[in-house]
C-alpha atoms as a PDB file:
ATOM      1  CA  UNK A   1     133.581 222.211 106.385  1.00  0.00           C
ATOM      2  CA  UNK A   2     131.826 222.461 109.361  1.00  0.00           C
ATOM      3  CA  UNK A   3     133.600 224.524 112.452  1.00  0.00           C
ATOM      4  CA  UNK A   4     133.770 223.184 116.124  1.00  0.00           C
ATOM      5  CA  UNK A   5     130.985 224.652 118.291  1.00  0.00           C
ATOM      6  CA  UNK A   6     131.957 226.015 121.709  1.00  0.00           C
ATOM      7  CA  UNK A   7     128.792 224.705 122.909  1.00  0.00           C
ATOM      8  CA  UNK A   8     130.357 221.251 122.774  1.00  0.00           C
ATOM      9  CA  UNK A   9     131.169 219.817 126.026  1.00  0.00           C
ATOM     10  CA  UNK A  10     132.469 216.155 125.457  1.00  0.00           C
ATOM     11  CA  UNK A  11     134.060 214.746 122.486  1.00  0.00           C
ATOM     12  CA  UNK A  12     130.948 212.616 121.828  1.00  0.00           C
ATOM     13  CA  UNK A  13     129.285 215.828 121.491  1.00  0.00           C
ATOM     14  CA  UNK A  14     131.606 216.391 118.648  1.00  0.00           C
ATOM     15  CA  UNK A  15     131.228 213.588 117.124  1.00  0.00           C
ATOM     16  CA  UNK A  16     128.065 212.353 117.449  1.00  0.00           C
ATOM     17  CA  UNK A  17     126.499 214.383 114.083  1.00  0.00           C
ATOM     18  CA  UNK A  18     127.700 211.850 111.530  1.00  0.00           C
ATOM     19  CA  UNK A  19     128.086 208.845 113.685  1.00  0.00           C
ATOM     20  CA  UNK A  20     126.814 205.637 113.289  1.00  0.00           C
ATOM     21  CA  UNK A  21     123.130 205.471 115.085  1.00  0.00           C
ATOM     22  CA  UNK A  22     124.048 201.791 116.845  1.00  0.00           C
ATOM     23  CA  UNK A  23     127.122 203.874 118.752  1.00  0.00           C
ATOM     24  CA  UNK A  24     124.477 206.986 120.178  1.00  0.00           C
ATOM     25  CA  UNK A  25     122.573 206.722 122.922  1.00  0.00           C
ATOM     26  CA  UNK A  26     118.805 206.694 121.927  1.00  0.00           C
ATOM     27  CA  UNK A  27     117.611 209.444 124.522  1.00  0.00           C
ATOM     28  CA  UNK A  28     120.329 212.308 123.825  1.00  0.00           C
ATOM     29  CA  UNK A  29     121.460 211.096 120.687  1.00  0.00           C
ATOM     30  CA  UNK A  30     125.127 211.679 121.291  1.00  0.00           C
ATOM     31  CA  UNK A  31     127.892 209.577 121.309  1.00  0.00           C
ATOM     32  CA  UNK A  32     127.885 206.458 124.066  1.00  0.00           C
ATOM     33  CA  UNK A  33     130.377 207.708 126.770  1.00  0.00           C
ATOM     34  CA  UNK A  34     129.631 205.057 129.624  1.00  0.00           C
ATOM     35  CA  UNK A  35     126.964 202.506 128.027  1.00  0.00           C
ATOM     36  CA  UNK A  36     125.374 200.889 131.050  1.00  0.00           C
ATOM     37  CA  UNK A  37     122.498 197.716 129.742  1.00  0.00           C
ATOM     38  CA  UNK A  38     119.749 199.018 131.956  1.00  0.00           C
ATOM     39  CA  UNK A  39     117.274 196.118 133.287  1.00  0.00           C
ATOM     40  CA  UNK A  40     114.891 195.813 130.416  1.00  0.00           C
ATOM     41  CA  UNK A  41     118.384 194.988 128.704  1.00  0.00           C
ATOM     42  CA  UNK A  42     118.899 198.189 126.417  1.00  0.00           C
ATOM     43  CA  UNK A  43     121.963 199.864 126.267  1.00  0.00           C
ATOM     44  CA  UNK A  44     121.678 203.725 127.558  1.00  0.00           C
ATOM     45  CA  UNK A  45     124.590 206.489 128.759  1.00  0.00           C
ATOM     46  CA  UNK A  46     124.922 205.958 132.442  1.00  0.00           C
ATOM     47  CA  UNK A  47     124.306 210.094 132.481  1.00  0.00           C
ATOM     48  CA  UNK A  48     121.338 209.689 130.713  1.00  0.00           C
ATOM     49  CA  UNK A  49     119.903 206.763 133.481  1.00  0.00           C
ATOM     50  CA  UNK A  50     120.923 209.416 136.353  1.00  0.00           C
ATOM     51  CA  UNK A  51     118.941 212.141 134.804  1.00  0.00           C
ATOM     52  CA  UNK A  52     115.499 209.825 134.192  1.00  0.00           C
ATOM     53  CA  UNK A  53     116.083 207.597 137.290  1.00  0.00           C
ATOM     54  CA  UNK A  54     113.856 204.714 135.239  1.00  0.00           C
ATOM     55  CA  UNK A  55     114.539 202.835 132.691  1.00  0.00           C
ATOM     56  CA  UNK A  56     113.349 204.592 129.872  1.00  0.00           C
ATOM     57  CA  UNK A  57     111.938 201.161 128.239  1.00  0.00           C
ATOM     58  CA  UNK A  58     109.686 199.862 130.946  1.00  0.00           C
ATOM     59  CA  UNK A  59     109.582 203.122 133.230  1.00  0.00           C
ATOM     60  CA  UNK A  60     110.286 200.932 136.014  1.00  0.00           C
ATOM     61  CA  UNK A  61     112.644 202.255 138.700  1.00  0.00           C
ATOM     62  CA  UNK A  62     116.493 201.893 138.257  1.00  0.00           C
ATOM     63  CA  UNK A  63     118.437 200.864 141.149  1.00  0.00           C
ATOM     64  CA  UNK A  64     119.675 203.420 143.373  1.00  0.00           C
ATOM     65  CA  UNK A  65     123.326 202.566 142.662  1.00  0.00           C
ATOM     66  CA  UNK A  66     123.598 202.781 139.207  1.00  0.00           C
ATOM     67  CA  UNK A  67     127.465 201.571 139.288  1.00  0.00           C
ATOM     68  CA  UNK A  68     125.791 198.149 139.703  1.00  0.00           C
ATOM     69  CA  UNK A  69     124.385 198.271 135.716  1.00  0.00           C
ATOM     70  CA  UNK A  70     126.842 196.631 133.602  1.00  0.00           C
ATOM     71  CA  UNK A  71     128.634 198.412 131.130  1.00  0.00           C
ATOM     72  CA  UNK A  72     128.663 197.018 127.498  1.00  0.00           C
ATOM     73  CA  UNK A  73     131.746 196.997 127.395  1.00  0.00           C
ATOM     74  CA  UNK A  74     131.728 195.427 123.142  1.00  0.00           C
ATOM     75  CA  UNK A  75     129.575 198.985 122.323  1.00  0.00           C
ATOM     76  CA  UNK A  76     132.162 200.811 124.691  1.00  0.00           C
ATOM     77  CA  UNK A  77     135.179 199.616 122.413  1.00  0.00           C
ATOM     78  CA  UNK A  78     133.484 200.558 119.247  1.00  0.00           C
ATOM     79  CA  UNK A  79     132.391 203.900 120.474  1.00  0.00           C
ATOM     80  CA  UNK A  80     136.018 204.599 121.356  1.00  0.00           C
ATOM     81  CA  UNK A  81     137.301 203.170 118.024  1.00  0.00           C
ATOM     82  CA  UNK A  82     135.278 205.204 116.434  1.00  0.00           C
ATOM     83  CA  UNK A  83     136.323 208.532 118.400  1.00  0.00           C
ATOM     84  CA  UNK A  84     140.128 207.905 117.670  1.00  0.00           C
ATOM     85  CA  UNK A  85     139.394 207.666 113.788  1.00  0.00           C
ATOM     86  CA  UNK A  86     137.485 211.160 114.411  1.00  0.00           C
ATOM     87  CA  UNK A  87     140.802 212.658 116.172  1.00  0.00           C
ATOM     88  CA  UNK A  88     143.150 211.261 113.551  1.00  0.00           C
ATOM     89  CA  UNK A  89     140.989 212.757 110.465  1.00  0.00           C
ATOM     90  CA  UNK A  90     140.917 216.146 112.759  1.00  0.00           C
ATOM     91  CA  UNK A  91     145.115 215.530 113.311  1.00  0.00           C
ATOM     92  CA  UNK A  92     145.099 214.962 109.139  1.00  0.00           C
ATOM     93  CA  UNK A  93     143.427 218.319 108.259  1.00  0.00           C
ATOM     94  CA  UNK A  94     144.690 220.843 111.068  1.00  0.00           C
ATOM     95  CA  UNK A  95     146.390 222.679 108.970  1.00  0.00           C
ATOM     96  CA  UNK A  96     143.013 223.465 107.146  1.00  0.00           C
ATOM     97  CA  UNK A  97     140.795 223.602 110.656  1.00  0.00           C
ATOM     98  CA  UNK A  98     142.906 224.791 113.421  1.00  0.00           C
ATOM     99  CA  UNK A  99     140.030 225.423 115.479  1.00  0.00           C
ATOM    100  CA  UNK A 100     138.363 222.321 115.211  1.00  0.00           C
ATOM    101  CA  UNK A 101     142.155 220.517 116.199  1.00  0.00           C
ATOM    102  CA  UNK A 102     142.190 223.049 119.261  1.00  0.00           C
ATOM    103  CA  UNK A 103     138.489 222.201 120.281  1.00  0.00           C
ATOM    104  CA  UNK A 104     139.241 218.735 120.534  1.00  0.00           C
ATOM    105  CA  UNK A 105     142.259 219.233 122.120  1.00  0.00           C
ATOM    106  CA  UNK A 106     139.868 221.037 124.670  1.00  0.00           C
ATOM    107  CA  UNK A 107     138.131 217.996 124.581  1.00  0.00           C
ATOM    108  CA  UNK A 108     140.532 215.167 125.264  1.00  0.00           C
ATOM    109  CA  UNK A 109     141.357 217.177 128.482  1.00  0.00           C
ATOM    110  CA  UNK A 110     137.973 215.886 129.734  1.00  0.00           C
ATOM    111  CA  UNK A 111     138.422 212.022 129.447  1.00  0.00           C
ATOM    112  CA  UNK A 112     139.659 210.133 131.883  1.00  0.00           C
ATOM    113  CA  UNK A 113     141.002 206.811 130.051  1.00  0.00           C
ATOM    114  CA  UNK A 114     143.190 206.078 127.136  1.00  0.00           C
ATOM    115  CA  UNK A 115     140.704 206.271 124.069  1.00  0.00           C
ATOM    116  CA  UNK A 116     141.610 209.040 122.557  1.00  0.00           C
ATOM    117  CA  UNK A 117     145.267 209.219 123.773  1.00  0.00           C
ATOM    118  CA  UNK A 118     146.769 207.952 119.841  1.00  0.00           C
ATOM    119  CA  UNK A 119     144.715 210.651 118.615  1.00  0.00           C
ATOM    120  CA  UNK A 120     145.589 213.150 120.715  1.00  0.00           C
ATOM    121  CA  UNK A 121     149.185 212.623 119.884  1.00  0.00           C
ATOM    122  CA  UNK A 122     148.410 212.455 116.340  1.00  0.00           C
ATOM    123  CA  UNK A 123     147.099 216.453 116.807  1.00  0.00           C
ATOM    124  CA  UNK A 124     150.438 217.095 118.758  1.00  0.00           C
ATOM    125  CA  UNK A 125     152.088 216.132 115.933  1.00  0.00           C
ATOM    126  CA  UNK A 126     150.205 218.033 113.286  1.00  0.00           C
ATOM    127  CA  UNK A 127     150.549 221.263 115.291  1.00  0.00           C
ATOM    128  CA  UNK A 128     154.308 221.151 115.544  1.00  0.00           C
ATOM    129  CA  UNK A 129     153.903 220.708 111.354  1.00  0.00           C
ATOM    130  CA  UNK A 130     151.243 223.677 110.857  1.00  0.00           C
ATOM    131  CA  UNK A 131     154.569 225.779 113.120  1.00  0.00           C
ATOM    132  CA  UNK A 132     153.964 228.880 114.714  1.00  0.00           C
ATOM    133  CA  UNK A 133     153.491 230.958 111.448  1.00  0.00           C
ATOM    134  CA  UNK A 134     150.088 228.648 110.872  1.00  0.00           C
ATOM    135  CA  UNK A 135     148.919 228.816 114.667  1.00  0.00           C
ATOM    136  CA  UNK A 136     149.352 232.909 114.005  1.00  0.00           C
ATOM    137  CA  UNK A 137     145.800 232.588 111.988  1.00  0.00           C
ATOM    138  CA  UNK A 138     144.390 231.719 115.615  1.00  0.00           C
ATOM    139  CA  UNK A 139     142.768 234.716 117.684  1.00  0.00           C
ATOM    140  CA  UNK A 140     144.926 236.039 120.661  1.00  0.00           C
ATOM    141  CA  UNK A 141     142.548 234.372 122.935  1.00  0.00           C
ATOM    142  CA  UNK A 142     142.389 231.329 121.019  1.00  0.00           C
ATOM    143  CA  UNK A 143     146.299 231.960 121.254  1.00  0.00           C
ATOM    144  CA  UNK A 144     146.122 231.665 125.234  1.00  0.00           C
ATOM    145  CA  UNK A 145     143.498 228.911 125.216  1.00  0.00           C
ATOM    146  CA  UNK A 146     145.775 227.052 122.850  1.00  0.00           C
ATOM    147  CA  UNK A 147     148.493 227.044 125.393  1.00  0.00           C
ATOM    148  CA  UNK A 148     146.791 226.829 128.515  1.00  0.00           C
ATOM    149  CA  UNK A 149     145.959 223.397 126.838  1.00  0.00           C
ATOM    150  CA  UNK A 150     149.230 222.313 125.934  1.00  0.00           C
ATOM    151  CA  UNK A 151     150.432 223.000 128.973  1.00  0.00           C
ATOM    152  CA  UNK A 152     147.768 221.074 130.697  1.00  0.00           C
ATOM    153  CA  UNK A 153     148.741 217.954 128.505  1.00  0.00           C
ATOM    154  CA  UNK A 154     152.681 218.780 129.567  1.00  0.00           C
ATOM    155  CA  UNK A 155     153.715 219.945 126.320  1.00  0.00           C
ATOM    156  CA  UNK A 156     154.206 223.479 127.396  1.00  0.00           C
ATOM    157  CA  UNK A 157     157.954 223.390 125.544  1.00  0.00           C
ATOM    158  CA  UNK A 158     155.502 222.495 122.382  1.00  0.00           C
ATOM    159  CA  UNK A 159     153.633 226.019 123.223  1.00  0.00           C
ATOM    160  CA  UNK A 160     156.296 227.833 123.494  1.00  0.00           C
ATOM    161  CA  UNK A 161     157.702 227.307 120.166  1.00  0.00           C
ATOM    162  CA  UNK A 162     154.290 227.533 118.752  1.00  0.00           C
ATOM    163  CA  UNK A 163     153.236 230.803 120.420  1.00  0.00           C
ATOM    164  CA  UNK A 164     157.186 232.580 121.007  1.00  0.00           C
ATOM    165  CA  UNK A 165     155.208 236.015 121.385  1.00  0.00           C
ATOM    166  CA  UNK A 166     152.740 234.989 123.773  1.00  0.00           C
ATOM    167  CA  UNK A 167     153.443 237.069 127.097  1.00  0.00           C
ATOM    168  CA  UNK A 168     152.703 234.280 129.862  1.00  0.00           C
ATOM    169  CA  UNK A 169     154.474 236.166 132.964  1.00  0.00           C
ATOM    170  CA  UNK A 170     150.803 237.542 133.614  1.00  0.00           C
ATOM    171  CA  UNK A 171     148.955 233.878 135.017  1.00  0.00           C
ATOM    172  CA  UNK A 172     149.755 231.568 136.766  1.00  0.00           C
ATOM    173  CA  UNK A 173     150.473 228.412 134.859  1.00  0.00           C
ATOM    174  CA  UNK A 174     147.241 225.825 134.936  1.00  0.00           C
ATOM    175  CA  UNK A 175     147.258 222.248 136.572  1.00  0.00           C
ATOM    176  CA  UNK A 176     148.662 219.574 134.803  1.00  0.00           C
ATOM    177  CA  UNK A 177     147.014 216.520 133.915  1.00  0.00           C
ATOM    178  CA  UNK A 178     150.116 214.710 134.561  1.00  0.00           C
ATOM    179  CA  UNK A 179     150.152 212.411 137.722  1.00  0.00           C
ATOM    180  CA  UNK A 180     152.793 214.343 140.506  1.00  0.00           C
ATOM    181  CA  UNK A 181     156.025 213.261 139.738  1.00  0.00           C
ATOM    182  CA  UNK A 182     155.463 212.672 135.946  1.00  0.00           C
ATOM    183  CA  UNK A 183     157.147 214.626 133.842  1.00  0.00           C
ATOM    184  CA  UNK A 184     156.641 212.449 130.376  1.00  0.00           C
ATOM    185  CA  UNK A 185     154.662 214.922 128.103  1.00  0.00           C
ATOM    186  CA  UNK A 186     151.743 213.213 126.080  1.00  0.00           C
ATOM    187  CA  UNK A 187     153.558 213.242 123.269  1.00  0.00           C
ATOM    188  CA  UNK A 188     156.444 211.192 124.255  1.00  0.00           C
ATOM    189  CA  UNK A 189     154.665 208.813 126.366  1.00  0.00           C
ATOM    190  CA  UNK A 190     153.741 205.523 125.366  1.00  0.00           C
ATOM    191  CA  UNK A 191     150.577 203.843 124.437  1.00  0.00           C
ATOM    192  CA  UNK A 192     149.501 200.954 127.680  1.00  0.00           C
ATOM    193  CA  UNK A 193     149.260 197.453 125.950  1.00  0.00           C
ATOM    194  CA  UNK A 194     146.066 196.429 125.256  1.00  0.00           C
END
């Protein structure tokens, strides 16, 4: 099975290897995070547009303000439909790929809407089944990064009965991802209606 690379950066980086081709974007070849419809009416990554600054079809200039491109917002559903499935096959098997449940953990930190909240939760749940004799195959560092994440999501009860060893009077703790005032870890909160 094939381990999580640290080199990834987004979770459409992780799961763009054995993803349908219609759902990457046709310059980087990675997983549609923001699909913009550029002028000549093809669907590209709005990251991708800011790097080439034309439209990679006709080469004609893009507007300056990209924000102005609509989004395909039909391919945006399906590319997050597809990256829940991913998280929820990662939340079935973490007791055989730790790592790979802890890199996308890493992951899901980095998105900034509700497409991968199900299977984050679904992860959450697996780890509190795998217990804190399974999360003892993890590295001491892998230990730490493991609860600096959990932490981040406000689960840091979660990574303390995981980790019960791990000294944490040494750092500070990290910034939540919580709004101020929240206190609802991930794992209790409940999914927006759709």
């Amino acid at each position: 099975e094939k381990m999580a690379s640290p080199m990834k950066q987004t979770l459409e980086e992780e799961f763009s290897t054995d993803a349908p081709e219609y759902l990457l974007d046709p310059i980087t070849f990675h997983l549609f995070r923001k699909p913009v419809v550029a002028p000549s009416g093809e669907t590209y990554d709005l990251a991708t547009l800011q790097r080439t600054k034309n439209d990679p079809t006709t080469r004609e200039q893009l507007p300056q303000d990209l924000s102005t491109l609509p989004v395909n917002r039909a391919l945006k559903r399906q590319v997050d439909t597809y990256i829940q499935k991913k998280l929820e096959e990662v939340a079935t098997n973490t007791d055989k790929d730790l790592r790979k449940a802890l890199a996308c953990l890493r992951l899901a930190l980095g998105r900034t809407d509700d497409s991968c909240l199900n299977g984050t939760r679904a992860i959450l749940q697996s780890l509190q089944r795998v217990g804190p004799e399974g999360v003892q195959s993890l590295s001491p560092k892998e230990q730490l990064d493991l609860d600096l994440v959990l932490q981040r999501l406000g689960e840091g009860p979660l990574g303390e009965a995981l980790l019960p060893n791990l000294d944490r009077t040494k750092r500070p703790p990290p910034p939540s991802l919580l709004p101020p005032g929240e206190q609802t870890p991930l794992s209790a909160a409940t999914t927006p209606a759709a």
